[in-house]
ModelCIF file with pLDDT and N, C-alpha, C, O atoms, coordinates in Angstrom:
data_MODEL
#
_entry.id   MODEL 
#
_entity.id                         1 
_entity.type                       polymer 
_entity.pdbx_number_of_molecules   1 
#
_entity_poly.entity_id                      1 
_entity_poly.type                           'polypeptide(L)' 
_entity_poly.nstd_linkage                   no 
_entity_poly.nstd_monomer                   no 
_entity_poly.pdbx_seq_one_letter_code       
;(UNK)(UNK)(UNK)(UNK)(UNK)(UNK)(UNK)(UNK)(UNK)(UNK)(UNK)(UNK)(UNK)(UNK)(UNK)(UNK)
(UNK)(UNK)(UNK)(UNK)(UNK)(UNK)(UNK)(UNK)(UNK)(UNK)(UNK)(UNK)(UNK)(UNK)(UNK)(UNK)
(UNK)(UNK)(UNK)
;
_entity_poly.pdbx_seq_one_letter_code_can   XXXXXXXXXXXXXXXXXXXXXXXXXXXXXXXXXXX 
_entity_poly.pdbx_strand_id                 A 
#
loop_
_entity_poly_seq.entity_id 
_entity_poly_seq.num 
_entity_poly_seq.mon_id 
_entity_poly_seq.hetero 
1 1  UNK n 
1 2  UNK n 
1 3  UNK n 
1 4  UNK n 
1 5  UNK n 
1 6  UNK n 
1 7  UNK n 
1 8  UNK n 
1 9  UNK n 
1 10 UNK n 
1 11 UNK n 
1 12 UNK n 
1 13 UNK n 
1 14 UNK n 
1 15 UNK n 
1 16 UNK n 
1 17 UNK n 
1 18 UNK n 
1 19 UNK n 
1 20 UNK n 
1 21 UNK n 
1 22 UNK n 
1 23 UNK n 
1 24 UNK n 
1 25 UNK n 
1 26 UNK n 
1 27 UNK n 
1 28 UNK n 
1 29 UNK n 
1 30 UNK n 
1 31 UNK n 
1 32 UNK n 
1 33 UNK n 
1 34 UNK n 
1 35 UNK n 
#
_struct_asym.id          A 
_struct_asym.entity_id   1 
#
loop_
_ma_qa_metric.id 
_ma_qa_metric.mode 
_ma_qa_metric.name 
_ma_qa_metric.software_group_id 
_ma_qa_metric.type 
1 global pLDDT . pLDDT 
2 local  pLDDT . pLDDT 
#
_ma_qa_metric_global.metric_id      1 
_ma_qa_metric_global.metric_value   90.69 
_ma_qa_metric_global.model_id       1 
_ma_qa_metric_global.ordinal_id     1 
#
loop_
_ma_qa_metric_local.label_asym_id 
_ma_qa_metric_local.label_comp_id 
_ma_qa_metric_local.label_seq_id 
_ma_qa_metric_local.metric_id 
_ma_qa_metric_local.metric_value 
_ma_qa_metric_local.model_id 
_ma_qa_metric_local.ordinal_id 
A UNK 1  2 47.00 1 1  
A UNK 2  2 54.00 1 2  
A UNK 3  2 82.00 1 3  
A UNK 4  2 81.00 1 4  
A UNK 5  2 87.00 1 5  
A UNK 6  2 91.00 1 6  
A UNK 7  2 93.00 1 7  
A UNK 8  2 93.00 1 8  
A UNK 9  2 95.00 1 9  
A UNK 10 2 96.00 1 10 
A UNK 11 2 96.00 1 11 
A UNK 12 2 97.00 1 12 
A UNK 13 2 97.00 1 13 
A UNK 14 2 97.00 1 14 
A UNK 15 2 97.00 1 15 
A UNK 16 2 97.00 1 16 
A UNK 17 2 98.00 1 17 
A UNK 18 2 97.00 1 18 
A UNK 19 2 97.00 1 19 
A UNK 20 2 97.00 1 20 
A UNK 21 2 97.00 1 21 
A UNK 22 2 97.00 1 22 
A UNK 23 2 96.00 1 23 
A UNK 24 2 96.00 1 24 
A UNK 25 2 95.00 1 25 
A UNK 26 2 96.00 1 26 
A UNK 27 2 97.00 1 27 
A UNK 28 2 98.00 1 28 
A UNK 29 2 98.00 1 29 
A UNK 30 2 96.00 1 30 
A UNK 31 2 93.00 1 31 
A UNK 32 2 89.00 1 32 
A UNK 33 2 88.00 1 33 
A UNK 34 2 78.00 1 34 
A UNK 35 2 71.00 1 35 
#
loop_
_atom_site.group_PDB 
_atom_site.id 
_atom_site.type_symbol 
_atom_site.label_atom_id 
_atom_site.label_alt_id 
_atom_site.label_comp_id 
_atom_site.label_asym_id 
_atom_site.label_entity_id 
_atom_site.label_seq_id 
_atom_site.pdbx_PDB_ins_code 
_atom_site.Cartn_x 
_atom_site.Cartn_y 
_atom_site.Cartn_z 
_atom_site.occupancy 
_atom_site.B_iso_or_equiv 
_atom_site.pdbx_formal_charge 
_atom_site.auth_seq_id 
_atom_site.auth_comp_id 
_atom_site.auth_asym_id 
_atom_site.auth_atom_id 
_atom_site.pdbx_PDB_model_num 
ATOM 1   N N  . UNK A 1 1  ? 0.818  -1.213 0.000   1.00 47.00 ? 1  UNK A N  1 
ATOM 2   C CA . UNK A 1 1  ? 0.000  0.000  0.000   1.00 47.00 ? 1  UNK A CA 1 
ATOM 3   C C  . UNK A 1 1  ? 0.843  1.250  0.000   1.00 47.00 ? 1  UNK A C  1 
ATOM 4   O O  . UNK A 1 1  ? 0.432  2.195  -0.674  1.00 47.00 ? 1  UNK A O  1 
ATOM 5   N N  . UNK A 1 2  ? 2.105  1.390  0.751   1.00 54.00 ? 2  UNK A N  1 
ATOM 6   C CA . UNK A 1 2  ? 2.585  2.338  1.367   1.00 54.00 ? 2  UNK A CA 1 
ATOM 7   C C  . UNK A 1 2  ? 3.443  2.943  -0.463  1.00 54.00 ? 2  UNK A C  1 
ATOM 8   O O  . UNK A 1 2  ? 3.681  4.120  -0.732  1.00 54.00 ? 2  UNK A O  1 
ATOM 9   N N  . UNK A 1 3  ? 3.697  1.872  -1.296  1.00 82.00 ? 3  UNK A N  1 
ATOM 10  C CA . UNK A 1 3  ? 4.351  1.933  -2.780  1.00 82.00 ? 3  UNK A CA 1 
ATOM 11  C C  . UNK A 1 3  ? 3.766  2.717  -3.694  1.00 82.00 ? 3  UNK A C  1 
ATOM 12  O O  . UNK A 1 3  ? 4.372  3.201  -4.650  1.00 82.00 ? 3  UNK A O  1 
ATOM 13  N N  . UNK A 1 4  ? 2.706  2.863  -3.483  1.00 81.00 ? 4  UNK A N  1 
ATOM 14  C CA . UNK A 1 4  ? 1.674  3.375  -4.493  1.00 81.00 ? 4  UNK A CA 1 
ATOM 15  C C  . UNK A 1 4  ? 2.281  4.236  -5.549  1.00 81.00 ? 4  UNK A C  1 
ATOM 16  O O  . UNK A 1 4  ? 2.172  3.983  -6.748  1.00 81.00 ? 4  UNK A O  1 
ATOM 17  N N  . UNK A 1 5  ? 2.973  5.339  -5.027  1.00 87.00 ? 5  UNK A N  1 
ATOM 18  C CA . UNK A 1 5  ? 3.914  6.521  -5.337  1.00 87.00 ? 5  UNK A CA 1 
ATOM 19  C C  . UNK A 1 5  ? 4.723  5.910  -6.171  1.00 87.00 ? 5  UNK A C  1 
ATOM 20  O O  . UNK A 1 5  ? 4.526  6.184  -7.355  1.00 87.00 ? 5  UNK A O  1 
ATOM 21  N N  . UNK A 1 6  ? 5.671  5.084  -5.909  1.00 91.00 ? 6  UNK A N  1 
ATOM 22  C CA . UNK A 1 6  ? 6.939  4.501  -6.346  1.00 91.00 ? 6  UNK A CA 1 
ATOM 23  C C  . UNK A 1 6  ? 6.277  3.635  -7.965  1.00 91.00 ? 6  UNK A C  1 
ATOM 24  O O  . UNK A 1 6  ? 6.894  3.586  -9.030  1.00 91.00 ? 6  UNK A O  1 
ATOM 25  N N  . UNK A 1 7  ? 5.003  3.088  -7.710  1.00 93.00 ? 7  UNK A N  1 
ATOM 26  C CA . UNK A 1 7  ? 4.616  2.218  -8.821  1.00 93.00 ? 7  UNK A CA 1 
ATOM 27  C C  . UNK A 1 7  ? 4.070  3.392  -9.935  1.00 93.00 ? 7  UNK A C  1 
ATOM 28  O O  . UNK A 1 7  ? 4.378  3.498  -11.122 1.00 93.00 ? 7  UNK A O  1 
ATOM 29  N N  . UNK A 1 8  ? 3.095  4.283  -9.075  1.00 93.00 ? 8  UNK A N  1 
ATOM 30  C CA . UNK A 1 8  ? 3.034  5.907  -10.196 1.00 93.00 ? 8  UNK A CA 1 
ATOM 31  C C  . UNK A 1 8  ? 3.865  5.834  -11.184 1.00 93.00 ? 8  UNK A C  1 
ATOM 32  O O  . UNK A 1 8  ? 3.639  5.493  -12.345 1.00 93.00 ? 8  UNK A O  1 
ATOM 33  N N  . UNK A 1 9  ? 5.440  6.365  -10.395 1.00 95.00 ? 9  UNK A N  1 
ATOM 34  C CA . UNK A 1 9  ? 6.515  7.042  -10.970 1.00 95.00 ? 9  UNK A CA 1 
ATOM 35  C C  . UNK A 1 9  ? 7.265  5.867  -11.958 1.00 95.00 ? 9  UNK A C  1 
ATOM 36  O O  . UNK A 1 9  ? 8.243  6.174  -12.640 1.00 95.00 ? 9  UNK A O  1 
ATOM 37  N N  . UNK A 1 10 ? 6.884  4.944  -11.958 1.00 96.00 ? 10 UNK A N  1 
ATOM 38  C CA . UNK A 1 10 ? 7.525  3.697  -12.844 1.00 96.00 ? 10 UNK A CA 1 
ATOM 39  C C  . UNK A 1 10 ? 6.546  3.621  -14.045 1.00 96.00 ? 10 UNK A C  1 
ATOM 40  O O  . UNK A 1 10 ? 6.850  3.153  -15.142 1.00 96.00 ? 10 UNK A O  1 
ATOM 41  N N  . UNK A 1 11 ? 5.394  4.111  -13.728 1.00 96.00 ? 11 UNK A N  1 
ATOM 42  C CA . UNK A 1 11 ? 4.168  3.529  -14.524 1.00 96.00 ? 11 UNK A CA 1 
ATOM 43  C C  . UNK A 1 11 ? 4.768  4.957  -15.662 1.00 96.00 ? 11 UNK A C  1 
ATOM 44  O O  . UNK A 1 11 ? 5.344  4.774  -16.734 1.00 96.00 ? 11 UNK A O  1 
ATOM 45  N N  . UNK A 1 12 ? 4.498  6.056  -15.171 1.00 97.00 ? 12 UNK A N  1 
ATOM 46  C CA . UNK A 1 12 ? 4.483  7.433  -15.834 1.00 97.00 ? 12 UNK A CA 1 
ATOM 47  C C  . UNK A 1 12 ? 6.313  7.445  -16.993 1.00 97.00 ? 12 UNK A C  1 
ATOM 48  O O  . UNK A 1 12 ? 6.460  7.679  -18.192 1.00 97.00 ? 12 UNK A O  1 
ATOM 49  N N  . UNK A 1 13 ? 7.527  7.025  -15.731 1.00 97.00 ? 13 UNK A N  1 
ATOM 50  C CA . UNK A 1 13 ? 8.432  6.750  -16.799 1.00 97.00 ? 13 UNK A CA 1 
ATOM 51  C C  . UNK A 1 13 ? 8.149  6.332  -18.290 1.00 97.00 ? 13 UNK A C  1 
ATOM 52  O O  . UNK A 1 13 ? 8.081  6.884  -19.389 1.00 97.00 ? 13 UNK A O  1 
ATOM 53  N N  . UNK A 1 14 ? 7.993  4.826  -17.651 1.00 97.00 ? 14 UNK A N  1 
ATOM 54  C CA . UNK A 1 14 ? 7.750  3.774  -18.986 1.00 97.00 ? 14 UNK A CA 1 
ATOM 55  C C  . UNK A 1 14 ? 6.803  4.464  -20.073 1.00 97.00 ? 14 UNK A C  1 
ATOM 56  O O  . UNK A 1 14 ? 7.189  4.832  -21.183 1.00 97.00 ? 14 UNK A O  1 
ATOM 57  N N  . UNK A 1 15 ? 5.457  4.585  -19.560 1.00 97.00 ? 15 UNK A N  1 
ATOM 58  C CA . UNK A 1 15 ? 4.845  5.021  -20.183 1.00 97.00 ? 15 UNK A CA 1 
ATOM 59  C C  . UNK A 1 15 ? 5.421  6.190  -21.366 1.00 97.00 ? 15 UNK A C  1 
ATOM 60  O O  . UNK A 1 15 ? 5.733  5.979  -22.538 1.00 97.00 ? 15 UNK A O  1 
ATOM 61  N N  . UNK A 1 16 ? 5.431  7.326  -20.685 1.00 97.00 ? 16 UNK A N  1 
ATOM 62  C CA . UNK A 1 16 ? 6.305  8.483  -20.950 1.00 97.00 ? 16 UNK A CA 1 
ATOM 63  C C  . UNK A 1 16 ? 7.007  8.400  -22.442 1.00 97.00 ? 16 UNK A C  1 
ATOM 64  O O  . UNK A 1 16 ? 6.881  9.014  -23.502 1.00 97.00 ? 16 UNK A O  1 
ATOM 65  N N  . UNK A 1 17 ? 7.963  7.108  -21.860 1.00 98.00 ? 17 UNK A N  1 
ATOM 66  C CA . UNK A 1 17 ? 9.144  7.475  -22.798 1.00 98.00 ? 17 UNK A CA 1 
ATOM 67  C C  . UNK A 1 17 ? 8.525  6.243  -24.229 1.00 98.00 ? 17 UNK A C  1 
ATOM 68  O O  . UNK A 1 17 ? 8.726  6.454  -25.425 1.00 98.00 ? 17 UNK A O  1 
ATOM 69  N N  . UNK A 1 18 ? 7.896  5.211  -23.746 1.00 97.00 ? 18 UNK A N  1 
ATOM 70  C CA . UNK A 1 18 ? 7.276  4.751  -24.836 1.00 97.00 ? 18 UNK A CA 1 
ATOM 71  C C  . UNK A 1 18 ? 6.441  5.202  -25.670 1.00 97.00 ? 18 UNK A C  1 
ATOM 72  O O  . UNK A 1 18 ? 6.090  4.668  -26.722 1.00 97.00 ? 18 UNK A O  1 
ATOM 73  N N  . UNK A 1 19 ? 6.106  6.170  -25.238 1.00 97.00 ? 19 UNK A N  1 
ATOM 74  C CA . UNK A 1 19 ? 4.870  7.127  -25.895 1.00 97.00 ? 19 UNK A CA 1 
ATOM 75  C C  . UNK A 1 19 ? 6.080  8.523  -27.020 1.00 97.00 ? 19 UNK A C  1 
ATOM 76  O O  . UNK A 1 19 ? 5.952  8.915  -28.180 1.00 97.00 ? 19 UNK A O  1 
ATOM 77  N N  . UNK A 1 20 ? 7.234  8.900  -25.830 1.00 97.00 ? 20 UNK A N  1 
ATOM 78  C CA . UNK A 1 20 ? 7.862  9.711  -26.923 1.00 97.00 ? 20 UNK A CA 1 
ATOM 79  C C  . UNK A 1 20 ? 8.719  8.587  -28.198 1.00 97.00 ? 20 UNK A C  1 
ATOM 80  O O  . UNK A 1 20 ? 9.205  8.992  -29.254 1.00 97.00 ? 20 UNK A O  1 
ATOM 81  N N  . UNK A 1 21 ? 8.710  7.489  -27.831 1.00 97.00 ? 21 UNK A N  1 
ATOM 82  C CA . UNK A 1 21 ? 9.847  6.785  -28.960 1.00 97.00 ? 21 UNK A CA 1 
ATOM 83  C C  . UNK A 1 21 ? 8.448  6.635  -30.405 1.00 97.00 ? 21 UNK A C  1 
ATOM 84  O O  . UNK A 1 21 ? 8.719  6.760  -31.599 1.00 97.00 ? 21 UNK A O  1 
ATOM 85  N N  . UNK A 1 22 ? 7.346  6.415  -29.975 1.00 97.00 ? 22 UNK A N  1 
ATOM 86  C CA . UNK A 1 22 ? 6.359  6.045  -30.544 1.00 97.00 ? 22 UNK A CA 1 
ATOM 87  C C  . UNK A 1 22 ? 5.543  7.361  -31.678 1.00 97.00 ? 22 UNK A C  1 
ATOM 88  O O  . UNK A 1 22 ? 4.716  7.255  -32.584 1.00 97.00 ? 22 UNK A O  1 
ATOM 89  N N  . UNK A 1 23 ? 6.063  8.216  -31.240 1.00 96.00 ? 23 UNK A N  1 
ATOM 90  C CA . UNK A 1 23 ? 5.687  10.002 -31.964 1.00 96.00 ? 23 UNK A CA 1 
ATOM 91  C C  . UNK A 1 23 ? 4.480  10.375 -31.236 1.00 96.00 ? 23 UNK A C  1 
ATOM 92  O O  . UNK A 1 23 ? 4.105  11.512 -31.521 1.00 96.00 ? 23 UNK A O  1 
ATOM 93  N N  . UNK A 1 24 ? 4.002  9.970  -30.671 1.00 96.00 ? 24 UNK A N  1 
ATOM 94  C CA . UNK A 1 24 ? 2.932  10.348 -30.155 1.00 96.00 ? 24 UNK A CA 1 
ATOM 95  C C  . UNK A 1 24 ? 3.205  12.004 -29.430 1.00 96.00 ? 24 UNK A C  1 
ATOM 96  O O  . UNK A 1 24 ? 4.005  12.472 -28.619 1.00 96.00 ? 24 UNK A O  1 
ATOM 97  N N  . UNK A 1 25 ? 1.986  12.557 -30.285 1.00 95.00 ? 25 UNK A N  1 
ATOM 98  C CA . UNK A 1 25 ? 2.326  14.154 -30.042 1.00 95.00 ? 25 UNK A CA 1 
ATOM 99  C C  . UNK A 1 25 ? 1.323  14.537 -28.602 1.00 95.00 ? 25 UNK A C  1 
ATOM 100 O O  . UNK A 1 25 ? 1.690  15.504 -27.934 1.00 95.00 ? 25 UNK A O  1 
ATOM 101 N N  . UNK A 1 26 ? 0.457  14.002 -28.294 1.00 96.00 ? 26 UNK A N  1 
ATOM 102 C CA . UNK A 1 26 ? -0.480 14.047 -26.972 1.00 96.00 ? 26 UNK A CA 1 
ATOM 103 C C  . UNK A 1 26 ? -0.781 13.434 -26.323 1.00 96.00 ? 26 UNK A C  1 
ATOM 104 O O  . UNK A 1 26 ? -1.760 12.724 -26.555 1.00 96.00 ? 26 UNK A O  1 
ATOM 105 N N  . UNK A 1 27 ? -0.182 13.381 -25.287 1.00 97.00 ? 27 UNK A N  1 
ATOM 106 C CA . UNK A 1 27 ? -1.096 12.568 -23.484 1.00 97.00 ? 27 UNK A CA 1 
ATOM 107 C C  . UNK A 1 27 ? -1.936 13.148 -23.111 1.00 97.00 ? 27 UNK A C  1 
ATOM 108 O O  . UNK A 1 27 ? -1.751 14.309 -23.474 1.00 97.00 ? 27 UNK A O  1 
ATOM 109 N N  . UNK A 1 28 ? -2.975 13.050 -22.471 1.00 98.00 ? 28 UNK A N  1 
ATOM 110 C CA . UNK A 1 28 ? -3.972 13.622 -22.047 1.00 98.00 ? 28 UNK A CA 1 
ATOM 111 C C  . UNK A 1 28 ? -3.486 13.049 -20.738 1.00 98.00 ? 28 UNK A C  1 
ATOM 112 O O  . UNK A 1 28 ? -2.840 12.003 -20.798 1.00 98.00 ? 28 UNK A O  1 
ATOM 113 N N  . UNK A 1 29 ? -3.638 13.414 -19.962 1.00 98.00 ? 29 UNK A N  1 
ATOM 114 C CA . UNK A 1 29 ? -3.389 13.425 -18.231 1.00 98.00 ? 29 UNK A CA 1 
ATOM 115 C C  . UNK A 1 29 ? -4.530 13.877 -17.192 1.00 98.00 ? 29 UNK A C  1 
ATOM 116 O O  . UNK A 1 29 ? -4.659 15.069 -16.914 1.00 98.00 ? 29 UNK A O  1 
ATOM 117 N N  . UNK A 1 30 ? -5.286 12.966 -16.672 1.00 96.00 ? 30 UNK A N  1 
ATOM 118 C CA . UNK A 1 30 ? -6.134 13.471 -15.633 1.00 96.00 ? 30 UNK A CA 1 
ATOM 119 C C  . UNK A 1 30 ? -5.564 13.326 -13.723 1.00 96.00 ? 30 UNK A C  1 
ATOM 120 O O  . UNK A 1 30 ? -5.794 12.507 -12.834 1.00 96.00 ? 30 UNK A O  1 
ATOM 121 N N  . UNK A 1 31 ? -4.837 14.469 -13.803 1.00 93.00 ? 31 UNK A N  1 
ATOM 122 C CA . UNK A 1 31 ? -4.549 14.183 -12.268 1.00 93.00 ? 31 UNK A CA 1 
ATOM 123 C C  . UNK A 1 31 ? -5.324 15.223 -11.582 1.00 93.00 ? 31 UNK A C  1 
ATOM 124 O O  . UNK A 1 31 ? -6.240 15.813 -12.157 1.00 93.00 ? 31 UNK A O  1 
ATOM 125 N N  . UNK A 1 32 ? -4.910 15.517 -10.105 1.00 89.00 ? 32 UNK A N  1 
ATOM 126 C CA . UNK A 1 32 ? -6.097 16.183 -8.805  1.00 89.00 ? 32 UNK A CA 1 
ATOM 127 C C  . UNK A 1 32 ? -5.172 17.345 -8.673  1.00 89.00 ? 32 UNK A C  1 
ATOM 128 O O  . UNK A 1 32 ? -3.945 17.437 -8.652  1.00 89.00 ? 32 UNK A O  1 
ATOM 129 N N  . UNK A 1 33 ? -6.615 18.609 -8.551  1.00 88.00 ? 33 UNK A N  1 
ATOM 130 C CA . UNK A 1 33 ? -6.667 19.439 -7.972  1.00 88.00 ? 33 UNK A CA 1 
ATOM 131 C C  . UNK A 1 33 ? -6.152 19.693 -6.886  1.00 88.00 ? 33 UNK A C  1 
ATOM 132 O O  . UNK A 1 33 ? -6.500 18.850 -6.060  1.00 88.00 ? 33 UNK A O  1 
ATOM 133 N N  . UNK A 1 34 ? -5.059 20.930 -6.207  1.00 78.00 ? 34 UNK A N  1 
ATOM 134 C CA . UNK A 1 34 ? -4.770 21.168 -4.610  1.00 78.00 ? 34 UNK A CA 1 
ATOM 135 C C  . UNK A 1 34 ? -3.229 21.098 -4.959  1.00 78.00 ? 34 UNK A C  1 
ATOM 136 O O  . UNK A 1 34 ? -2.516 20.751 -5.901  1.00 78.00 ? 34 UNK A O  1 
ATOM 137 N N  . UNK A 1 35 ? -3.053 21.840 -3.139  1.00 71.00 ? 35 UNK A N  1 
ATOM 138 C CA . UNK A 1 35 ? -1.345 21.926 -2.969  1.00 71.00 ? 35 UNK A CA 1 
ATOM 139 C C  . UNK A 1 35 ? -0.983 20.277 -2.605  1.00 71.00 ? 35 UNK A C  1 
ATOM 140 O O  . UNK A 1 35 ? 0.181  19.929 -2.410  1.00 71.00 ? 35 UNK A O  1 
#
């Protein structure tokens, strides 16, 4: 439970960079509102 963060930031890498090798010109991103 306490990983959640750590699996995010692995998910968003990968993702990320497979998406720039791929040309993909737009992510759409729904994250939350607040400090």
């Amino acid at each position: 439970a306490a990983g959640f963060a750590r699996r995010d930031r692995e998910a968003a890498v990968n993702f990320g960079e497979a998406a720039r090798d791929a040309g993909v010109e737009r992510v759409i991103y729904l994250g939350g509102l607040g400090d």
